[in-house]
C-alpha atoms as a PDB file:
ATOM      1  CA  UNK A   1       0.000   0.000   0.000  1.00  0.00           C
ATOM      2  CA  UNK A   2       1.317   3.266  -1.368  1.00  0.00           C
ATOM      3  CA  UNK A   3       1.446   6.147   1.083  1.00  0.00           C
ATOM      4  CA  UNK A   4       0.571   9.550  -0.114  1.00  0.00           C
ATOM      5  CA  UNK A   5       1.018  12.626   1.293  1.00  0.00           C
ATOM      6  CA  UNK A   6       0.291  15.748  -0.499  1.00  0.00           C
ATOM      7  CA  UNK A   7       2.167  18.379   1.651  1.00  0.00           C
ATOM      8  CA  UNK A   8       5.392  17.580   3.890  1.00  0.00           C
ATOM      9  CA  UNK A   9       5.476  18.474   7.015  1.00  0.00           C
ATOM     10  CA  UNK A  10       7.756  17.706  10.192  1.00  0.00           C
ATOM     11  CA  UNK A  11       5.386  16.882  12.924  1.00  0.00           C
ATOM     12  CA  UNK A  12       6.298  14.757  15.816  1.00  0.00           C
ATOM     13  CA  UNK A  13       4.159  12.299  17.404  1.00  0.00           C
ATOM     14  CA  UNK A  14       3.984  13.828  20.317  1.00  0.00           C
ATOM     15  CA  UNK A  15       2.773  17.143  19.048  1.00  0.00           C
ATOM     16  CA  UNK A  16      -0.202  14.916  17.735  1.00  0.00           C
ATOM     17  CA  UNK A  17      -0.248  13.336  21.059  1.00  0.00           C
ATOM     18  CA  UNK A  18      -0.514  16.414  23.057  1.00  0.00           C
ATOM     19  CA  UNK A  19      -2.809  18.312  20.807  1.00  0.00           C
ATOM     20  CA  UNK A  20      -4.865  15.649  21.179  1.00  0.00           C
ATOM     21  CA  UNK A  21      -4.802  15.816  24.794  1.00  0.00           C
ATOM     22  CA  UNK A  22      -5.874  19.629  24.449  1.00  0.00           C
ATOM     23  CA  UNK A  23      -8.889  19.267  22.177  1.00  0.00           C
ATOM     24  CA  UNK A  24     -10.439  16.122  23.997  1.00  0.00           C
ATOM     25  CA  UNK A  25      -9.636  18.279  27.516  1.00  0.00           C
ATOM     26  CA  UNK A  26      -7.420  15.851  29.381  1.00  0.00           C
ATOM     27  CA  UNK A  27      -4.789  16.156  31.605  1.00  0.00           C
ATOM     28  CA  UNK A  28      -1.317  16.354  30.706  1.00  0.00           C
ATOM     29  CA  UNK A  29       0.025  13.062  29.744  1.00  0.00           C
ATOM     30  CA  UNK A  30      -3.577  11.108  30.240  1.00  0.00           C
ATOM     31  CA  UNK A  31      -3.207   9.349  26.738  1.00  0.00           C
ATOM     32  CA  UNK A  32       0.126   8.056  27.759  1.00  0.00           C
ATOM     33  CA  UNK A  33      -1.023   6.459  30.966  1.00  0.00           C
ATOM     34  CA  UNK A  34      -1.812   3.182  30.640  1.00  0.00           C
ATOM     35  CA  UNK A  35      -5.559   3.230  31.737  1.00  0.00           C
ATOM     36  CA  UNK A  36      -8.666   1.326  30.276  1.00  0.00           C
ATOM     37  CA  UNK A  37     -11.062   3.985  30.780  1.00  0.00           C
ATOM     38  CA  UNK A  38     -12.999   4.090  27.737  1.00  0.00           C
ATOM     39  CA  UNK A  39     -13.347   8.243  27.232  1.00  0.00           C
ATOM     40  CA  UNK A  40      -9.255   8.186  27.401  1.00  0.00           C
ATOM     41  CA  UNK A  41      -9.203   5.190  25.340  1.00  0.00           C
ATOM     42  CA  UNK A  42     -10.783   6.827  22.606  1.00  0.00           C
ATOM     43  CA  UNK A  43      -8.680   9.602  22.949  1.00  0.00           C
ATOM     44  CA  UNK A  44      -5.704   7.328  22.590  1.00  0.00           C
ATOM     45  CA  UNK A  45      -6.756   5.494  19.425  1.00  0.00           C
ATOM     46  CA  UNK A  46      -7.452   8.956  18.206  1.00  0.00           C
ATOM     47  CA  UNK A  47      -3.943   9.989  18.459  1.00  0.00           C
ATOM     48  CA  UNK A  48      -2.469   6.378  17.428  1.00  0.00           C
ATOM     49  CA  UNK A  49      -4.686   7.331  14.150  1.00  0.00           C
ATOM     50  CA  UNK A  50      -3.642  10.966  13.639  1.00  0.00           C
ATOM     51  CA  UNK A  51      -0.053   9.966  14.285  1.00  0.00           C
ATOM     52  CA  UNK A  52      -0.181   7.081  11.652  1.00  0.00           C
ATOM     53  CA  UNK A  53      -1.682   9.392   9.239  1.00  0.00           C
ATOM     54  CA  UNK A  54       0.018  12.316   9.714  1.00  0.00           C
ATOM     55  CA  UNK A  55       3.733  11.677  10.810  1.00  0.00           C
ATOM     56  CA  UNK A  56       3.825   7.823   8.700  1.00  0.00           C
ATOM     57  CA  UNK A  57       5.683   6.325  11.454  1.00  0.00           C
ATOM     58  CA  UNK A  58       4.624   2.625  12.254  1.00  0.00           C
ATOM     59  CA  UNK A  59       2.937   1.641  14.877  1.00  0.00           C
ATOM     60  CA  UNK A  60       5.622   0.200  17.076  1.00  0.00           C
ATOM     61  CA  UNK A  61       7.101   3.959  16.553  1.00  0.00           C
ATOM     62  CA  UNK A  62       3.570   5.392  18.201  1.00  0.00           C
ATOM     63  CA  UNK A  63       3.679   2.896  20.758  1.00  0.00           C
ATOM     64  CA  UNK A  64       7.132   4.122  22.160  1.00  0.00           C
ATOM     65  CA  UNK A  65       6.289   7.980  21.738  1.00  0.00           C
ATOM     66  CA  UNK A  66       3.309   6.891  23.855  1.00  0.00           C
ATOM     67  CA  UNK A  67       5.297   5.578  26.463  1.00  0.00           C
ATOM     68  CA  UNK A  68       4.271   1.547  25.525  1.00  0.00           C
ATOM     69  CA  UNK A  69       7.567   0.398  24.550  1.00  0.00           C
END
């Protein structure tokens, strides 16, 4: 599967990460804590998603910039 990205631009997961943080309104560093809770949860995949899209790092990249790995 070809990736294509229109525009290039140097975004780091963790700007995703924390953005998303700031538009669903958690805490600092709730989508890196390892918690079930379903509102953070979707949060998380949220980011996972934005991060894949955006930045084209895998997914065992995402996982460490999380704080998984």
């Amino acid at each position: 599967m070809e990736k294509s990205r229109k525009f290039k631009i140097n975004v780091r997961c963790s700007d995703v990460i924390d953005e998303c943080e700031r538009q669903f309104g958690y805490e600092r560093k709730a989508l890196r804590a390892k918690t079930k809770d379903p509102t953070v949860t979707k949060g998380r995949h949220t980011a996972v998603y934005l991060c894949r899209i955006i930045t084209g790092k895998s997914y065992p990249q995402i996982a460490t910039a999380i704080g998984y790995k």
